[in-house]
PDB file of N, CA and C in Angstrom:
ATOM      1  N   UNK A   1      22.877   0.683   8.949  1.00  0.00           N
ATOM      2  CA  UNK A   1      23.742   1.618   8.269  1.00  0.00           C
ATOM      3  C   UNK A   1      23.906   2.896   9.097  1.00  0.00           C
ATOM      4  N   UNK A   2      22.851   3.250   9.485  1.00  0.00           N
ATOM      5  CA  UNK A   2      22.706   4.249  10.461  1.00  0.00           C
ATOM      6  C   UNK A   2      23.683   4.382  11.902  1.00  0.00           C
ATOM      7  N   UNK A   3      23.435   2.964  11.885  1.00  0.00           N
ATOM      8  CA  UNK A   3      24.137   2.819  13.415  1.00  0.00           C
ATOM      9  C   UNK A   3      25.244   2.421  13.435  1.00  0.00           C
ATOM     10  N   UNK A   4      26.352   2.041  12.454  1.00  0.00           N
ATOM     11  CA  UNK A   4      27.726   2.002  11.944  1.00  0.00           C
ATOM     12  C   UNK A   4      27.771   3.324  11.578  1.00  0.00           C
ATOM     13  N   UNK A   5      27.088   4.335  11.111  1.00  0.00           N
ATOM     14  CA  UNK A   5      27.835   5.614  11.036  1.00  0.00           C
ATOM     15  C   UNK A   5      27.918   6.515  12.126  1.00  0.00           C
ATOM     16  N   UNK A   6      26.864   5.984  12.984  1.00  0.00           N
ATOM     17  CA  UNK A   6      27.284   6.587  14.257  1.00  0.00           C
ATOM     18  C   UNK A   6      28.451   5.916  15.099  1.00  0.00           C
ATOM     19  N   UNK A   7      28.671   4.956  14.923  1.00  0.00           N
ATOM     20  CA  UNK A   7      29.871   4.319  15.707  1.00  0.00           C
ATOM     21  C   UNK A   7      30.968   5.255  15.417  1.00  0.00           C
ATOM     22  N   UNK A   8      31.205   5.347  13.687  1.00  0.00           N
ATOM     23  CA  UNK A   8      32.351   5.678  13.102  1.00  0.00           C
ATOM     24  C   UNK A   8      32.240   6.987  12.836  1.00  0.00           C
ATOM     25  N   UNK A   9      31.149   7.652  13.354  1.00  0.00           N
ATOM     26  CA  UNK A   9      30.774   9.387  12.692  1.00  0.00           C
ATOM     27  C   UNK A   9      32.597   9.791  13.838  1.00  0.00           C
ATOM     28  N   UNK A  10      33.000   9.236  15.008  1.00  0.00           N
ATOM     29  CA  UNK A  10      34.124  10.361  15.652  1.00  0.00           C
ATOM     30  C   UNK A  10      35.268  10.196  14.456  1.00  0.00           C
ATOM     31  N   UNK A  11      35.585   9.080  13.915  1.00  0.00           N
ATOM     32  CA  UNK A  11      37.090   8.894  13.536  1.00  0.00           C
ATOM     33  C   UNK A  11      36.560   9.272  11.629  1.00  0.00           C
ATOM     34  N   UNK A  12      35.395  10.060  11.540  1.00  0.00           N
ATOM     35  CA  UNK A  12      35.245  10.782  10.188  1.00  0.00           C
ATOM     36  C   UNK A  12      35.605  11.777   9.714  1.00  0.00           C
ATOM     37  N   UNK A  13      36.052  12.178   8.941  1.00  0.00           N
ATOM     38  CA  UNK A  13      36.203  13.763   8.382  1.00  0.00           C
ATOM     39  C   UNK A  13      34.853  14.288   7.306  1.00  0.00           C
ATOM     40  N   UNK A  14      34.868  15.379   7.965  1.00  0.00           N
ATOM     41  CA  UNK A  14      33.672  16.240   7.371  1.00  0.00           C
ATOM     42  C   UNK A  14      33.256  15.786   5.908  1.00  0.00           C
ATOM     43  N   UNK A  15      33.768  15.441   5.143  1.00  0.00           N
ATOM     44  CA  UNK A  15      33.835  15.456   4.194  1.00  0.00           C
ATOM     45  C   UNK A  15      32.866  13.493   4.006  1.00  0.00           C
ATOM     46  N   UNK A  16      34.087  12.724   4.632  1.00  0.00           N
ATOM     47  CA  UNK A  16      33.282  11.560   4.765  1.00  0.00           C
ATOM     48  C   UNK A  16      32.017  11.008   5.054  1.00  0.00           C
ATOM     49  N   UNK A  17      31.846  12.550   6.741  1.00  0.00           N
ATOM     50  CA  UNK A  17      30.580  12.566   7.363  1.00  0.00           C
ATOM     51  C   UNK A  17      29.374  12.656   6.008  1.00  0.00           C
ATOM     52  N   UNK A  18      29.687  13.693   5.415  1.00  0.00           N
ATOM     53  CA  UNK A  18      28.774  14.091   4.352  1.00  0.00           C
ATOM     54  C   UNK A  18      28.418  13.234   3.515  1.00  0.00           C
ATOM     55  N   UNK A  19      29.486  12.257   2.489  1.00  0.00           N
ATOM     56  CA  UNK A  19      28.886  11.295   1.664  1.00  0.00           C
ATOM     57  C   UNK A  19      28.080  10.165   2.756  1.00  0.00           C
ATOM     58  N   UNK A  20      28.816   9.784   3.557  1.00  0.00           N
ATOM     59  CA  UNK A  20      27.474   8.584   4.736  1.00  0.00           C
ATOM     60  C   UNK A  20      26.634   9.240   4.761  1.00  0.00           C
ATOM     61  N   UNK A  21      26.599  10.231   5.238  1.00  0.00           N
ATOM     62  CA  UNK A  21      24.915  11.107   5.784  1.00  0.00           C
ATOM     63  C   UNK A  21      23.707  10.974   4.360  1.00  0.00           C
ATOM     64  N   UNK A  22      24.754  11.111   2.993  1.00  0.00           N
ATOM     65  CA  UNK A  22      23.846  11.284   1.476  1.00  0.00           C
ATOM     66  C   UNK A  22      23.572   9.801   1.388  1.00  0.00           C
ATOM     67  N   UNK A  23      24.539   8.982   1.451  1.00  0.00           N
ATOM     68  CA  UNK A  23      24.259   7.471   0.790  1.00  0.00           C
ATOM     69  C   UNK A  23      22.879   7.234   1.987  1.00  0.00           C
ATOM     70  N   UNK A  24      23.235   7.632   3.591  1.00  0.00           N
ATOM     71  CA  UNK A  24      21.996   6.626   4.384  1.00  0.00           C
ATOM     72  C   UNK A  24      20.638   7.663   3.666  1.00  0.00           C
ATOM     73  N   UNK A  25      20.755   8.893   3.217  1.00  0.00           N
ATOM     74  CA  UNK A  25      19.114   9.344   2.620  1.00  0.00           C
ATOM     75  C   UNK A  25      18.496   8.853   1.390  1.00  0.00           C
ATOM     76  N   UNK A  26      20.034   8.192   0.887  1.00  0.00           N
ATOM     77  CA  UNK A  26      19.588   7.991   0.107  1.00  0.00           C
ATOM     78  C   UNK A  26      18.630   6.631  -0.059  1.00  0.00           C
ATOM     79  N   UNK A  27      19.735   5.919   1.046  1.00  0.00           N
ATOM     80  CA  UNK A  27      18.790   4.670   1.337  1.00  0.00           C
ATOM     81  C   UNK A  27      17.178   4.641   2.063  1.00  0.00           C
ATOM     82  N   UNK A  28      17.109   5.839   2.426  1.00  0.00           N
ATOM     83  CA  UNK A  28      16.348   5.875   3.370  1.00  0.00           C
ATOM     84  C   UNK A  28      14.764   6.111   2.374  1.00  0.00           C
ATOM     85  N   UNK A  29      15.257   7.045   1.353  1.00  0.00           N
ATOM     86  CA  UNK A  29      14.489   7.824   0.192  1.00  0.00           C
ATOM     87  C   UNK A  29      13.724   6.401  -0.916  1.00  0.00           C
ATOM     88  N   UNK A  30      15.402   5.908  -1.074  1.00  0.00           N
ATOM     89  CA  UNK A  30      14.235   4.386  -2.289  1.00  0.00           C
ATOM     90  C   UNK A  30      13.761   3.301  -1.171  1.00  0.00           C
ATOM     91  N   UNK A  31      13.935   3.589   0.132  1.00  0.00           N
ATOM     92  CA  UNK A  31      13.092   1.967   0.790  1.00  0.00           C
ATOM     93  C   UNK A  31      11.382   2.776   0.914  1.00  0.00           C
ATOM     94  N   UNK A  32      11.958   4.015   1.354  1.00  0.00           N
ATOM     95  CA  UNK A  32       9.833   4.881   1.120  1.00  0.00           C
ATOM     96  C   UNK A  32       9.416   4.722  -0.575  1.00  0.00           C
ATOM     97  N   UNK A  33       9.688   4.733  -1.087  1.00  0.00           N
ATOM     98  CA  UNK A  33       9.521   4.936  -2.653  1.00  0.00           C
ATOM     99  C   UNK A  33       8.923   3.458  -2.818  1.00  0.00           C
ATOM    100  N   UNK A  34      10.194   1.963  -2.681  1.00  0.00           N
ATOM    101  CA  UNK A  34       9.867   0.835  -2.307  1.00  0.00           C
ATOM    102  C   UNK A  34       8.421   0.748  -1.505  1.00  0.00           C
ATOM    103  N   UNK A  35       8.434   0.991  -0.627  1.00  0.00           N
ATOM    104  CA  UNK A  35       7.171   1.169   0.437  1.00  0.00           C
ATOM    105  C   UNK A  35       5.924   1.148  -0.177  1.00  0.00           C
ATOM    106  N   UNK A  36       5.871   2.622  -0.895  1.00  0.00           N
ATOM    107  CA  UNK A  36       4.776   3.599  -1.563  1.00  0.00           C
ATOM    108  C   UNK A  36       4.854   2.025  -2.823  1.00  0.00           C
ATOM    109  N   UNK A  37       5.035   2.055  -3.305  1.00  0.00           N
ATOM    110  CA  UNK A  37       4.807   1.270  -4.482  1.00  0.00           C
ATOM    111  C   UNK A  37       4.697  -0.122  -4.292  1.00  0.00           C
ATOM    112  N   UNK A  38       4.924  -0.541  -3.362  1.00  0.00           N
ATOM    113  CA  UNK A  38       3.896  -1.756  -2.876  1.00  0.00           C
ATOM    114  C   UNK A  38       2.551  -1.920  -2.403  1.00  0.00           C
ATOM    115  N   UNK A  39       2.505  -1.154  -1.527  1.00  0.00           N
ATOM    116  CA  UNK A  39       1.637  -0.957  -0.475  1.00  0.00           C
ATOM    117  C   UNK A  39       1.235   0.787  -0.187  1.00  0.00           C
ATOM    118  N   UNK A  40       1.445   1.612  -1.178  1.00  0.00           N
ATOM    119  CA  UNK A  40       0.411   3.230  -1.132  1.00  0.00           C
ATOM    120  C   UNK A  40      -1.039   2.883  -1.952  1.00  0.00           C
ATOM    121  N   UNK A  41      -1.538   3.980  -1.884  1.00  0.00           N
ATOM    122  CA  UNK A  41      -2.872   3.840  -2.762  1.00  0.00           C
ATOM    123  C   UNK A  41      -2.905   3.442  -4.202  1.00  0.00           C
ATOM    124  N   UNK A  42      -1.955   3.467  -4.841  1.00  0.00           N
ATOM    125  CA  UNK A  42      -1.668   2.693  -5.965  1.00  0.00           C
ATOM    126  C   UNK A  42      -0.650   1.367  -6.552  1.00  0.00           C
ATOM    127  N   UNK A  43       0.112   1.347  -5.123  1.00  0.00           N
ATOM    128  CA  UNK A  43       0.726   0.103  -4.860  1.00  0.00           C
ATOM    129  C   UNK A  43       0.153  -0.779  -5.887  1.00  0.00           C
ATOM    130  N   UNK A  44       1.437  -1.802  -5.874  1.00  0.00           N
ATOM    131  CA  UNK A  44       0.748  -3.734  -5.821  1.00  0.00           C
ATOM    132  C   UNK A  44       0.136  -3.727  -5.076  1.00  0.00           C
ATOM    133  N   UNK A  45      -0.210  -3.877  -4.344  1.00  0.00           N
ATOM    134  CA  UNK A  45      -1.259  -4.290  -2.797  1.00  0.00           C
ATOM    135  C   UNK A  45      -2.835  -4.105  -3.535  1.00  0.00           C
ATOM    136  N   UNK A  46      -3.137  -2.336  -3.440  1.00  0.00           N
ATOM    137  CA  UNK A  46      -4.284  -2.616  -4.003  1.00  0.00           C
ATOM    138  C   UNK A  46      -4.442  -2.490  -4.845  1.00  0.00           C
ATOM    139  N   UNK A  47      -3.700  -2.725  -6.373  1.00  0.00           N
ATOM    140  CA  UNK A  47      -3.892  -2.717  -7.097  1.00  0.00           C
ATOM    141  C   UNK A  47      -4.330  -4.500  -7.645  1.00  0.00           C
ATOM    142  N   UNK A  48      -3.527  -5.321  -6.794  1.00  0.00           N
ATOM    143  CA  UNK A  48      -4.125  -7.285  -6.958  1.00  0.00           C
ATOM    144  C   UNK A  48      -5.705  -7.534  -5.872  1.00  0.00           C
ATOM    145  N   UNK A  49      -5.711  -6.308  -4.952  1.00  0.00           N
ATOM    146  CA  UNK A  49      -6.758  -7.030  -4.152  1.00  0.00           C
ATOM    147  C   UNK A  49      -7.851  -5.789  -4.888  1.00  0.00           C
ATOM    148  N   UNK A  50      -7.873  -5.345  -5.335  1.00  0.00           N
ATOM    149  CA  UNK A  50      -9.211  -4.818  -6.858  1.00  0.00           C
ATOM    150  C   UNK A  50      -9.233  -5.886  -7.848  1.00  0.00           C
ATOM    151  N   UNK A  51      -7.678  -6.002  -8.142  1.00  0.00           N
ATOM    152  CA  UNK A  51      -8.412  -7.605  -9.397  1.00  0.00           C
ATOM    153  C   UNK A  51      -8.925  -8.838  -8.569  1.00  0.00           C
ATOM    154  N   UNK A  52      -8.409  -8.973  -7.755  1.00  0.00           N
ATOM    155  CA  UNK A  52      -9.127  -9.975  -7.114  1.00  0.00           C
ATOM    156  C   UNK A  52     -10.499 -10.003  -6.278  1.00  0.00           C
ATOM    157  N   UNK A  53     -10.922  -8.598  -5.777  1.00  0.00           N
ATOM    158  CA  UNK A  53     -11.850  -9.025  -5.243  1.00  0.00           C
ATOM    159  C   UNK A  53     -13.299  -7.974  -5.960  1.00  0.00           C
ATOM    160  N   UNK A  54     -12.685  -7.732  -7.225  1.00  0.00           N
ATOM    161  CA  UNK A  54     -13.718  -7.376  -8.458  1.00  0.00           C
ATOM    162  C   UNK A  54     -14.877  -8.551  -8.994  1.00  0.00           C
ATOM    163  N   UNK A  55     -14.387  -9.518  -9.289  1.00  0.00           N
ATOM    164  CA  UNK A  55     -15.189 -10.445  -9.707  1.00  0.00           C
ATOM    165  C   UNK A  55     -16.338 -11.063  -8.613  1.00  0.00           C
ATOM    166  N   UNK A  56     -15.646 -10.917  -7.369  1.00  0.00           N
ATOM    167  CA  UNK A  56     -16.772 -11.441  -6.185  1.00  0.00           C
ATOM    168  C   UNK A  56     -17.698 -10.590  -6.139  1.00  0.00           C
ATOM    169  N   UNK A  57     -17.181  -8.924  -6.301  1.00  0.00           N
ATOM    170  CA  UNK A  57     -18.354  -8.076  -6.028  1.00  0.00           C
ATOM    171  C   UNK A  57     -19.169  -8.268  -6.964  1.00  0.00           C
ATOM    172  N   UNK A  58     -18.945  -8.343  -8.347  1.00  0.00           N
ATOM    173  CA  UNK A  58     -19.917  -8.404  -9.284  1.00  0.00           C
ATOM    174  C   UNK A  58     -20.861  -9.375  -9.554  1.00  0.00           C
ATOM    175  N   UNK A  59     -20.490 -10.816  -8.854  1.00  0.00           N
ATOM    176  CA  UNK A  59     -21.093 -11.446  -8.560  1.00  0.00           C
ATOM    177  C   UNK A  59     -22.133 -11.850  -7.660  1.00  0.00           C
ATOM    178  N   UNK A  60     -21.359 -11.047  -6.910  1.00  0.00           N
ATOM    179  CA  UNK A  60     -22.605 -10.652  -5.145  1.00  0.00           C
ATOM    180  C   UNK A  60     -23.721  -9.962  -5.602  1.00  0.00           C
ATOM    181  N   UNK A  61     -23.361  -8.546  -6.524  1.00  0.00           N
ATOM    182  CA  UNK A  61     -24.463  -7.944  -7.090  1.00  0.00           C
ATOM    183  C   UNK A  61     -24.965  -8.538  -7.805  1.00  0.00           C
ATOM    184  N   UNK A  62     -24.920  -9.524  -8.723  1.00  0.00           N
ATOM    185  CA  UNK A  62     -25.873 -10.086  -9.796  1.00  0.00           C
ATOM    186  C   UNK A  62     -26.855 -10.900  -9.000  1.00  0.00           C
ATOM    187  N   UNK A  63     -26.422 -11.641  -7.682  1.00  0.00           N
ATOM    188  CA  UNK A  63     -27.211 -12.456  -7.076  1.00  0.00           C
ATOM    189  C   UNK A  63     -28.484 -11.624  -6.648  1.00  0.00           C
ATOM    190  N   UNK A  64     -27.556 -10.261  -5.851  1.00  0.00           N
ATOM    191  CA  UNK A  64     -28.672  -9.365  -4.931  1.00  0.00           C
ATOM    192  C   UNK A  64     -29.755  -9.203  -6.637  1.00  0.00           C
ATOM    193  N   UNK A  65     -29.524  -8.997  -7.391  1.00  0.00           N
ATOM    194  CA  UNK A  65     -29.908  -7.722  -8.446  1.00  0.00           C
ATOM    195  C   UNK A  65     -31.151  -9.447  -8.701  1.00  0.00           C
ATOM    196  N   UNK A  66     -30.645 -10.396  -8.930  1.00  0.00           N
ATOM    197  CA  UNK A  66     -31.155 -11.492  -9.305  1.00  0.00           C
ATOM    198  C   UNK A  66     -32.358 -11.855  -8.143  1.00  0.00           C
ATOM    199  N   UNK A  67     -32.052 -12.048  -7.046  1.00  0.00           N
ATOM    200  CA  UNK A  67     -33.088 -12.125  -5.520  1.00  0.00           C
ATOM    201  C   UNK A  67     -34.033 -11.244  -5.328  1.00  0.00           C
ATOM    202  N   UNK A  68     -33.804  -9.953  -5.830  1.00  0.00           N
ATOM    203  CA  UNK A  68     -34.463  -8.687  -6.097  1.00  0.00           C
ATOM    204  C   UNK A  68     -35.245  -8.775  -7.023  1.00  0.00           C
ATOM    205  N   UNK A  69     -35.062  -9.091  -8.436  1.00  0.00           N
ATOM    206  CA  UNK A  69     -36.233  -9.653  -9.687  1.00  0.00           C
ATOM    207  C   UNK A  69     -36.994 -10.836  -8.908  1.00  0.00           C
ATOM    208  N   UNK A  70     -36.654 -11.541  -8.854  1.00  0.00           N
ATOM    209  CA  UNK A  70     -37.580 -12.965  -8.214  1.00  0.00           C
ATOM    210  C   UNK A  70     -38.810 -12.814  -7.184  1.00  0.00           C
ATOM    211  N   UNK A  71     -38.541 -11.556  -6.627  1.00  0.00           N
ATOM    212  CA  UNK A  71     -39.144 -11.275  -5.306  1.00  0.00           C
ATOM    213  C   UNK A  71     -39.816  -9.907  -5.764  1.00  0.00           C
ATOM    214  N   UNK A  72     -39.845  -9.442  -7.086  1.00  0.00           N
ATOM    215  CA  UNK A  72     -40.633  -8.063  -7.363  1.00  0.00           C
ATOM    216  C   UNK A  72     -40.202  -7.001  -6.275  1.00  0.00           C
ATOM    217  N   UNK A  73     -39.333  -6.977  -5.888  1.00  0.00           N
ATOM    218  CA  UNK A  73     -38.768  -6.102  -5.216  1.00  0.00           C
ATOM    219  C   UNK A  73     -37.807  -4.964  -5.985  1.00  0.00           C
ATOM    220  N   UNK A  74     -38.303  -3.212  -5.649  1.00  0.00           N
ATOM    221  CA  UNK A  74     -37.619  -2.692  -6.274  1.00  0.00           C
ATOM    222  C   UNK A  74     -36.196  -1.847  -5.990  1.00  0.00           C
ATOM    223  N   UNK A  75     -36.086  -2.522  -4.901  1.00  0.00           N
ATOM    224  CA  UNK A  75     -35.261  -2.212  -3.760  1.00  0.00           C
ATOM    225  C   UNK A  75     -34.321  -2.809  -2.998  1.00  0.00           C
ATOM    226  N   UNK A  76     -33.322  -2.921  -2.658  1.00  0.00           N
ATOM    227  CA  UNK A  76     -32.428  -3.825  -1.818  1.00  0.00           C
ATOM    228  C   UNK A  76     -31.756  -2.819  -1.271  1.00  0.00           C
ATOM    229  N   UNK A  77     -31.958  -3.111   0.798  1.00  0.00           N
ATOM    230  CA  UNK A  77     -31.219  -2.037   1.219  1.00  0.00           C
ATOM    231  C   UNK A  77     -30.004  -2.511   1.960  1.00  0.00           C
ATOM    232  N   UNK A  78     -28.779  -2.406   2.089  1.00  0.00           N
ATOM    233  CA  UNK A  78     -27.787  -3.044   2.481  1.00  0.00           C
ATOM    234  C   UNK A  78     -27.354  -2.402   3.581  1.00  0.00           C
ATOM    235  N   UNK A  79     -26.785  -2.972   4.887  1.00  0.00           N
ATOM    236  CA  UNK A  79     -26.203  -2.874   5.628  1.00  0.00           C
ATOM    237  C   UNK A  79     -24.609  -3.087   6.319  1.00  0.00           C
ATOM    238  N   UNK A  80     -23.877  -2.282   5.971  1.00  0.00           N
ATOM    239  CA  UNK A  80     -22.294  -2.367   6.004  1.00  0.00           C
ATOM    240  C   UNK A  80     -22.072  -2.222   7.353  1.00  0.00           C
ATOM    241  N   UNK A  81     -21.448  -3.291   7.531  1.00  0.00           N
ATOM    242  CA  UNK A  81     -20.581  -3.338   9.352  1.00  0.00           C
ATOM    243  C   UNK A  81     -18.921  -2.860   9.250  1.00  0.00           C
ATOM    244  N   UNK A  82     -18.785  -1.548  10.142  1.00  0.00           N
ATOM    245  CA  UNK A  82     -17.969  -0.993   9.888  1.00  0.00           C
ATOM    246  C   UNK A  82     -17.314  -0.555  11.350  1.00  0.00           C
TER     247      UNK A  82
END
């Protein structure tokens, strides 16, 4: 869109220039918005990979929490590779 209005920005009048210039922000404005709401911090994105990877964690912990009773251990120290 951008690059058809630059083709055609010489044979525009000011006036024309102006609505292309609003419609491409405008396009430009809901594909970030689009963006953000897929994939920002509250996106779909992570909002399915928390439901989905909720149940594994809680399960991982019941095992640790479970391996930990068995073994009289009052402690489990974990190591994150990062």
């Amino acid at each position: 869109m951008f690059k058809a209005y630059q083709a055609d920005q010489v044979l525009m009048t000011p006036d024309m220039k102006k609505r292309r210039e609003t419609d491409i922000t405008d396009k430009e404005k809901a594909a970030k918005d689009f963006q953000r709401g897929k994939f920002g911090p509250d996106g779909e994105l992570t909002q399915r990979s928390t439901l989905l990877i909720k149940p594994i964690q809680e399960r991982v912990a019941k095992a640790i929490q479970a391996f930990a009773e068995s073994e009289g251990d009052d402690m489990i120290l974990t190591k994150t590779a990062r």
